[in-house]
Protein backbone atom coordinates (compact mmCIF):
# COMPACT_ATOMS: atom_id res chain seq x y z
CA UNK A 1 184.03 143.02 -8.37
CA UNK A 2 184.91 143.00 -4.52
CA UNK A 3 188.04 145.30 -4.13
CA UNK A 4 190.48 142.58 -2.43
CA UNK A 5 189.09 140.27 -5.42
CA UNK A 6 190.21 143.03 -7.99
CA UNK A 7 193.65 143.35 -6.08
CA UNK A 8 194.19 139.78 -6.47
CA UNK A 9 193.55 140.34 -10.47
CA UNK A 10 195.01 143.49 -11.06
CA UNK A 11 198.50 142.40 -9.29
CA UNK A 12 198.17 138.99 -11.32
CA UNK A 13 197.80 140.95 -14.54
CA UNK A 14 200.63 142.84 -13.88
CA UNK A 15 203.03 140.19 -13.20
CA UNK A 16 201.98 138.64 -16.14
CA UNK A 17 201.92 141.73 -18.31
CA UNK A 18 205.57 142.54 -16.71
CA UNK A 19 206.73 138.89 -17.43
CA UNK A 20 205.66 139.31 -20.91
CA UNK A 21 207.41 142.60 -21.57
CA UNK A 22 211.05 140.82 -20.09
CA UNK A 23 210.31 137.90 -22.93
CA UNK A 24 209.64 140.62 -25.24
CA UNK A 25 212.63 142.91 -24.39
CA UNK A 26 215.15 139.70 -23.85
CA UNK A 27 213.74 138.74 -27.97
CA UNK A 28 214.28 142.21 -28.87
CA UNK A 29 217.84 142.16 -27.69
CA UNK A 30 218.74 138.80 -29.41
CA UNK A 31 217.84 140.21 -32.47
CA UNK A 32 219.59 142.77 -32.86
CA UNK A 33 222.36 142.84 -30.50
CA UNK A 34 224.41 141.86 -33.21
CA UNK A 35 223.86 145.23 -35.25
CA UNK A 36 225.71 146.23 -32.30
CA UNK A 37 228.90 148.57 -33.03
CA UNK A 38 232.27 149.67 -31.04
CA UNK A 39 233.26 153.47 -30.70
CA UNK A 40 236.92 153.94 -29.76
CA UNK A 41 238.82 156.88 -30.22
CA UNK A 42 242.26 156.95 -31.45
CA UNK A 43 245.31 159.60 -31.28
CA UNK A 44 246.72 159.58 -34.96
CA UNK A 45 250.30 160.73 -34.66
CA UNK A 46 249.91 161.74 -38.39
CA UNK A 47 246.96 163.73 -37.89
CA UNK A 48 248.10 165.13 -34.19
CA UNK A 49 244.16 164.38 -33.37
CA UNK A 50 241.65 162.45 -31.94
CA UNK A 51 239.91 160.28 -34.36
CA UNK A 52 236.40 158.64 -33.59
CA UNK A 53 236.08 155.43 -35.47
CA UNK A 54 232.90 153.29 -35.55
CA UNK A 55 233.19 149.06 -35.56
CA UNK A 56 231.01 146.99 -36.54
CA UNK A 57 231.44 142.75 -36.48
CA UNK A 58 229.34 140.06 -37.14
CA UNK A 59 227.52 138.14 -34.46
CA UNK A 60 230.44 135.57 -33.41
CA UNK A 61 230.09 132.27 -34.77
CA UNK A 62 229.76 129.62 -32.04
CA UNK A 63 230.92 126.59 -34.32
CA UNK A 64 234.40 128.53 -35.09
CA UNK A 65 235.45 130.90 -32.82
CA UNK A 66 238.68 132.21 -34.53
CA UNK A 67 236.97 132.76 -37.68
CA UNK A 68 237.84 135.87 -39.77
CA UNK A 69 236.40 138.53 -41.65
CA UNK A 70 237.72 140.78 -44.58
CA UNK A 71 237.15 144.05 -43.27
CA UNK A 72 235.43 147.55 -45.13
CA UNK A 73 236.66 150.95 -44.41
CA UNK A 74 234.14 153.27 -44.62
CA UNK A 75 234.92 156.87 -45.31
CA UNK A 76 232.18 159.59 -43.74
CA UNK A 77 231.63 156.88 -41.27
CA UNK A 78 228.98 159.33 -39.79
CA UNK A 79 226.62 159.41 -42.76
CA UNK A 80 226.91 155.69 -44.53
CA UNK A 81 228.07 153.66 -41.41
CA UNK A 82 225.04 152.16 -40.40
CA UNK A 83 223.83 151.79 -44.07
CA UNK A 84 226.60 149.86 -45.17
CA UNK A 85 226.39 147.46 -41.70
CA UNK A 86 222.99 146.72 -42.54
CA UNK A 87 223.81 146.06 -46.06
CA UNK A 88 226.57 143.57 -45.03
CA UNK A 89 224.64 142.06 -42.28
CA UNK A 90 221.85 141.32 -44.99
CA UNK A 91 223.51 140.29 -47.98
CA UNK A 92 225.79 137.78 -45.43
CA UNK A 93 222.79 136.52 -44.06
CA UNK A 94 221.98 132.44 -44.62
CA UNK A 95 218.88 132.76 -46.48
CA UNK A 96 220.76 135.27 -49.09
CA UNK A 97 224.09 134.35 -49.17
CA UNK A 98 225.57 136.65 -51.38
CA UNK A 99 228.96 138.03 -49.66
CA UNK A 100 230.71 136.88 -46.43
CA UNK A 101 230.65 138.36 -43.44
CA UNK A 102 232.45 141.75 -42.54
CA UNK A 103 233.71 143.89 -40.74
CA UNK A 104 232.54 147.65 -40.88
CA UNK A 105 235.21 150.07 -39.84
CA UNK A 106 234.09 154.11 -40.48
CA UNK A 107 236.07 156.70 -39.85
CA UNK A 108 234.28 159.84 -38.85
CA UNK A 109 235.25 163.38 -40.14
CA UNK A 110 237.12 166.76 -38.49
CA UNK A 111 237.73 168.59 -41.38
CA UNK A 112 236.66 166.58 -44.19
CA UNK A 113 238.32 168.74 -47.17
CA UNK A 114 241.81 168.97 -45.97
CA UNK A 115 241.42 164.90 -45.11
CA UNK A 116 239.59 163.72 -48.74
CA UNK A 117 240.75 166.32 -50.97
CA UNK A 118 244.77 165.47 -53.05
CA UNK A 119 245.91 168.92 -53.60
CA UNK A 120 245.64 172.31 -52.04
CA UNK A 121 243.21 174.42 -54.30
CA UNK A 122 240.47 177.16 -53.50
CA UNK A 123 238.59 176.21 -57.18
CA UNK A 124 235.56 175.73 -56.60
CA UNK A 125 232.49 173.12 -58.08
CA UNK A 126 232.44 175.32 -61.40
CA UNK A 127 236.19 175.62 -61.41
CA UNK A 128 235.97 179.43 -60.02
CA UNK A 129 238.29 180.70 -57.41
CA UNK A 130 236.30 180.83 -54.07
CA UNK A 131 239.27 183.62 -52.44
CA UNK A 132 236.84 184.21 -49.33
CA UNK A 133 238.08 183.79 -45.92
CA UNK A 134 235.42 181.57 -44.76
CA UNK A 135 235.76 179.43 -47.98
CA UNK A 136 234.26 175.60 -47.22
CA UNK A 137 237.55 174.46 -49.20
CA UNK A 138 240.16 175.88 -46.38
CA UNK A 139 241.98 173.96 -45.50
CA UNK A 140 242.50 171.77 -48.12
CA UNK A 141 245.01 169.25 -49.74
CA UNK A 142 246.02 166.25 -47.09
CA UNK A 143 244.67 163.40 -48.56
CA UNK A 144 248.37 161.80 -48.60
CA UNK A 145 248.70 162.75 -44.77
CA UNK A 146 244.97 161.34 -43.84
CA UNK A 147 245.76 157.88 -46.03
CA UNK A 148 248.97 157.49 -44.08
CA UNK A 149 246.61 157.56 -40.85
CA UNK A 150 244.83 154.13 -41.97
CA UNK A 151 247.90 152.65 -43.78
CA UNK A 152 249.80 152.95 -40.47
CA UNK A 153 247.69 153.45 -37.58
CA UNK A 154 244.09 152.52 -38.44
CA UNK A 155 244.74 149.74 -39.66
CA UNK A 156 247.55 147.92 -37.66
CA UNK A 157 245.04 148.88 -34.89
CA UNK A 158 242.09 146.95 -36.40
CA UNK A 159 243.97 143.87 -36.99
CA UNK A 160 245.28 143.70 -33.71
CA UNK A 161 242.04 144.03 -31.87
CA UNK A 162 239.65 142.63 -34.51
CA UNK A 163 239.59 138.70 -35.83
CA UNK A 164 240.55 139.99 -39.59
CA UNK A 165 241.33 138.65 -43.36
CA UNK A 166 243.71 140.13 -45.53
CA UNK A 167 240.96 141.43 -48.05
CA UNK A 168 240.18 145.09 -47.17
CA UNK A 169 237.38 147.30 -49.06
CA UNK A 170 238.15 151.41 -49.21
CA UNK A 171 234.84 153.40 -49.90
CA UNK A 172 233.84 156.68 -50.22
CA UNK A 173 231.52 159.17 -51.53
CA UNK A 174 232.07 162.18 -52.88
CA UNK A 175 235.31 163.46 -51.81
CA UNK A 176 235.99 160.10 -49.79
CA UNK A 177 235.40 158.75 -53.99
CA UNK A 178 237.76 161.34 -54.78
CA UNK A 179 240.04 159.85 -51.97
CA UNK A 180 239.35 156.46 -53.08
CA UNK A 181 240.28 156.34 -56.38
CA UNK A 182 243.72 158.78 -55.19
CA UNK A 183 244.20 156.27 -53.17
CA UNK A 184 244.24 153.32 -55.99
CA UNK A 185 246.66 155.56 -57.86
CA UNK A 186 249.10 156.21 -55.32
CA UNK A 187 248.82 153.42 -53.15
CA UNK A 188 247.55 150.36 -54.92
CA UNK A 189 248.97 147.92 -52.61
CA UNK A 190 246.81 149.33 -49.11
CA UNK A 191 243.31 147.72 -50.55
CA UNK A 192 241.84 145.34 -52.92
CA UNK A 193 239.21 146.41 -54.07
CA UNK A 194 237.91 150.19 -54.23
CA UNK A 195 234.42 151.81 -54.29
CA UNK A 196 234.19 155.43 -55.55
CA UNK A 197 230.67 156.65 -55.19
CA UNK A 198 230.41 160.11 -56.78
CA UNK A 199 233.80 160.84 -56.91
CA UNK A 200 234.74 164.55 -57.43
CA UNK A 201 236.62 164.55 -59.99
CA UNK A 202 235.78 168.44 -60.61
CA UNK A 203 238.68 169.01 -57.94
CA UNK A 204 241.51 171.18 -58.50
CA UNK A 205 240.48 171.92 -62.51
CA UNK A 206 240.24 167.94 -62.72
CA UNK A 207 243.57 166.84 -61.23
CA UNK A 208 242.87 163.67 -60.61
CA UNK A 209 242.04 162.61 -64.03
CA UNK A 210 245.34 164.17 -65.33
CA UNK A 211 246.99 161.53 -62.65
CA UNK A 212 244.71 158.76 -63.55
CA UNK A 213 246.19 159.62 -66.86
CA UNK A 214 249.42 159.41 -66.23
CA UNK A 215 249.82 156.37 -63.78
CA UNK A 216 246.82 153.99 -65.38
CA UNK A 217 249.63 152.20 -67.44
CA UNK A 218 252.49 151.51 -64.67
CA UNK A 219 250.49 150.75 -61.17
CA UNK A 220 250.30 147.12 -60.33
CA UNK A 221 246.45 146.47 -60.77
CA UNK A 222 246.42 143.30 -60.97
CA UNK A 223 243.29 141.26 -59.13
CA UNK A 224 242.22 144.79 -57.91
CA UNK A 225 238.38 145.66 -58.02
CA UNK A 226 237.19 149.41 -58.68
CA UNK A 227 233.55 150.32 -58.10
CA UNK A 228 232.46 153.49 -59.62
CA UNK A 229 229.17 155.56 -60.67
CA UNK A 230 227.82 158.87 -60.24
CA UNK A 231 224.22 160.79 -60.55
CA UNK A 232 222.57 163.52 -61.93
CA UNK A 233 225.04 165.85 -61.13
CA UNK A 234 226.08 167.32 -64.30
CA UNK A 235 222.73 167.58 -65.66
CA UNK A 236 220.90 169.66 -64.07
CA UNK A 237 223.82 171.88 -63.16
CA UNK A 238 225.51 172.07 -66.39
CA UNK A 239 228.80 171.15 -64.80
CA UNK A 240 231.42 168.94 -65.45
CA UNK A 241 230.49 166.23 -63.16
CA UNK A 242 229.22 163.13 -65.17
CA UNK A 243 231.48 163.77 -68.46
CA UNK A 244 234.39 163.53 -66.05
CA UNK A 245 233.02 159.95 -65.00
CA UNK A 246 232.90 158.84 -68.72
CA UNK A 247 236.46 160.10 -69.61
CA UNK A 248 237.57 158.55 -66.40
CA UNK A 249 235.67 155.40 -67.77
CA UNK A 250 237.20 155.89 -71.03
CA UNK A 251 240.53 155.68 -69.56
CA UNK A 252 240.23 152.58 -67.51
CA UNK A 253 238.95 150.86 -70.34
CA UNK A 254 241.82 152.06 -72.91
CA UNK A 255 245.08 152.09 -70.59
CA UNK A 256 244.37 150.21 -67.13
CA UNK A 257 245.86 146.00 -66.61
CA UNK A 258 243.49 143.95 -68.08
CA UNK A 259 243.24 142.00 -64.98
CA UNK A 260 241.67 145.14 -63.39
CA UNK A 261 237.95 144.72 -62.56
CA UNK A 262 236.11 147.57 -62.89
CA UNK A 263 232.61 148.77 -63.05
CA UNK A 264 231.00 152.07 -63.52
CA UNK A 265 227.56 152.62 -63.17
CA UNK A 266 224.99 155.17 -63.79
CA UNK A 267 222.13 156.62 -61.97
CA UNK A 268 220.35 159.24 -63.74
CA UNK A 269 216.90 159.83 -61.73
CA UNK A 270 219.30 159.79 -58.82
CA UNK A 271 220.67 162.86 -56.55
CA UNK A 272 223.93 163.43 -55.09
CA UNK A 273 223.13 162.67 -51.78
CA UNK A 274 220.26 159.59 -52.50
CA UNK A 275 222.66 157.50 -54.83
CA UNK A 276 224.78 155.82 -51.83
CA UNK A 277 221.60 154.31 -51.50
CA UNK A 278 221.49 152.00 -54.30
CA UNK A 279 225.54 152.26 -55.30
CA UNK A 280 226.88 151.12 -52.24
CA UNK A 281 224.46 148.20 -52.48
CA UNK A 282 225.36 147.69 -56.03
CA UNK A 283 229.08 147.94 -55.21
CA UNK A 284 229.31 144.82 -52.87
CA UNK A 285 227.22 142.57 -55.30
CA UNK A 286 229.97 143.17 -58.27
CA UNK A 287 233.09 142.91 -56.07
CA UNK A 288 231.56 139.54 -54.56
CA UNK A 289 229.89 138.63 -58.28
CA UNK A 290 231.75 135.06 -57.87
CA UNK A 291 231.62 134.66 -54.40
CA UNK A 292 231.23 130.83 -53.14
CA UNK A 293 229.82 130.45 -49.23
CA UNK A 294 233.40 127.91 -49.29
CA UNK A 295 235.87 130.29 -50.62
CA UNK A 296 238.90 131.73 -48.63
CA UNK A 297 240.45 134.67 -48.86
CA UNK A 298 237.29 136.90 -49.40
């Protein structure tokens, strides 16, 4: 081939090879543009810090723009955020159709203990004393403090900014299940429904199940959903982990409103830290069991 020929065919291939790769990128974008997510940064007065809080929406509907979504808040927004968008995004889709659409809000950690944990306590997983100065559980104890942040700041900010329903999901893992379910006992009224993923319920020589104990019977329940499971913790590591699930089982079934939906589930060939996985999934398809593409509300 002549070398002003092979010009002529090499700078025609490349135009076409660069037109291509536009088309290709412009496809790419459509797709998944909507998996798109806000950061913004917020000063909690509560907290006297700087929170960084991920948000994700659904594409916007071009046949109603003023519809609205019930929104999910998502504690260790770092870990599960993207998890939870995708299983939203998915389960909302046309061709599934088993939930509506929703908003993701997650709210990423500073010091996770003092935020998730209800009480001040340096016990530790096997109910030990862990007295060292760089103890993991210092500082600890401002669950009540970190829960006023999204009742009154988080979010009043979300449903100003954000196209919202009343219906709002709190979920957590591990201590954010331990926050969730502290939550549902002292605040009932923030959320409707609740999923507690591995809650640590080993906390403080079990605290929480002494207060589940005690308030069950007298909090307004009513229409309420509570997700709950755990692992294989327990079993392997001899520890109180999974028989505090089942007495915490026990005692929604025995003293909680009837009116109280409530699951707990089990995942025994499951980890800690691989459970999320399949609960959080598992979570959305029992709080939207009897969900109808035509209902309102959520």
């Amino acid at each position: 081939m002549k070398p002003k020929l092979f010009n002529y065919f090499f700078s025609g291939f490349a135009i076409l090879f660069f037109a291509l790769s536009l088309q290709t990128t412009a496809q790419e974008t459509e797709k998944y543009k909507h998996l798109s997510s806000d950061l913004v940064t917020i000063f909690s007065k509560t907290l006297q810090e700087e929170r960084k809080i991920y948000i994700h929406c659904p594409r916007p509907d071009s046949t109603n723009r003023n519809k609205k979504y019930p929104v999910l808040y998502l504690m260790d927004g770092e870990s599960h955020f993207d998890m939870l968008c995708q299983y939203t995004e998915y389960l909302s889709r046309w061709d599934v159709d088993k939930m509506p659409e929703m908003i993701v809000v997650g709210i990423t950690n500073t010091k996770r203990t003092r935020d998730l944990t209800p009480t001040e306590s340096n016990l530790n997983y096997f109910g030990k004393p862990d007295t060292s100065r760089v103890s993991w559980m210092k500082p600890s104890g401002g669950n009540e403090k970190f829960l006023q942040f999204i009742k009154n700041e988080l979010v009043p900010y979300i449903e100003h900014h954000y196209k919202t329903q009343p219906y709002k999901i709190l979920a957590g893992h591990s201590f954010g299940g331990l926050s969730a379910i502290n939550c549902m006992l002292t605040h009932p009224e923030l959320f409707d429904a609740y999923i507690a993923v591995s809650p640590s319920f080993w906390w403080d020589n079990d605290y929480l199940l002494t207060l589940a104990k005690r308030k069950l019977p007298q909090i307004p329940l009513t229409n309420k959903t509570l997700f709950y499971s755990d692992a294989s913790e327990g079993i392997s590591d001899s520890s109180s982990f999974h028989t505090n699930l089942l007495k915490f089982d026990s005692l929604l079934t025995n003293s909680a409103p009837a009116k109280l939906n409530h699951l707990y589930k089990y995942y025994p060939t499951e980890t800690h830290m691989t459970e999320p996985l399949l609960a959080y999934h598992d979570a959305l398809r029992f709080i939207y069991k009897d969900w109808k593409k035509n209902d309102k509300g959520h």
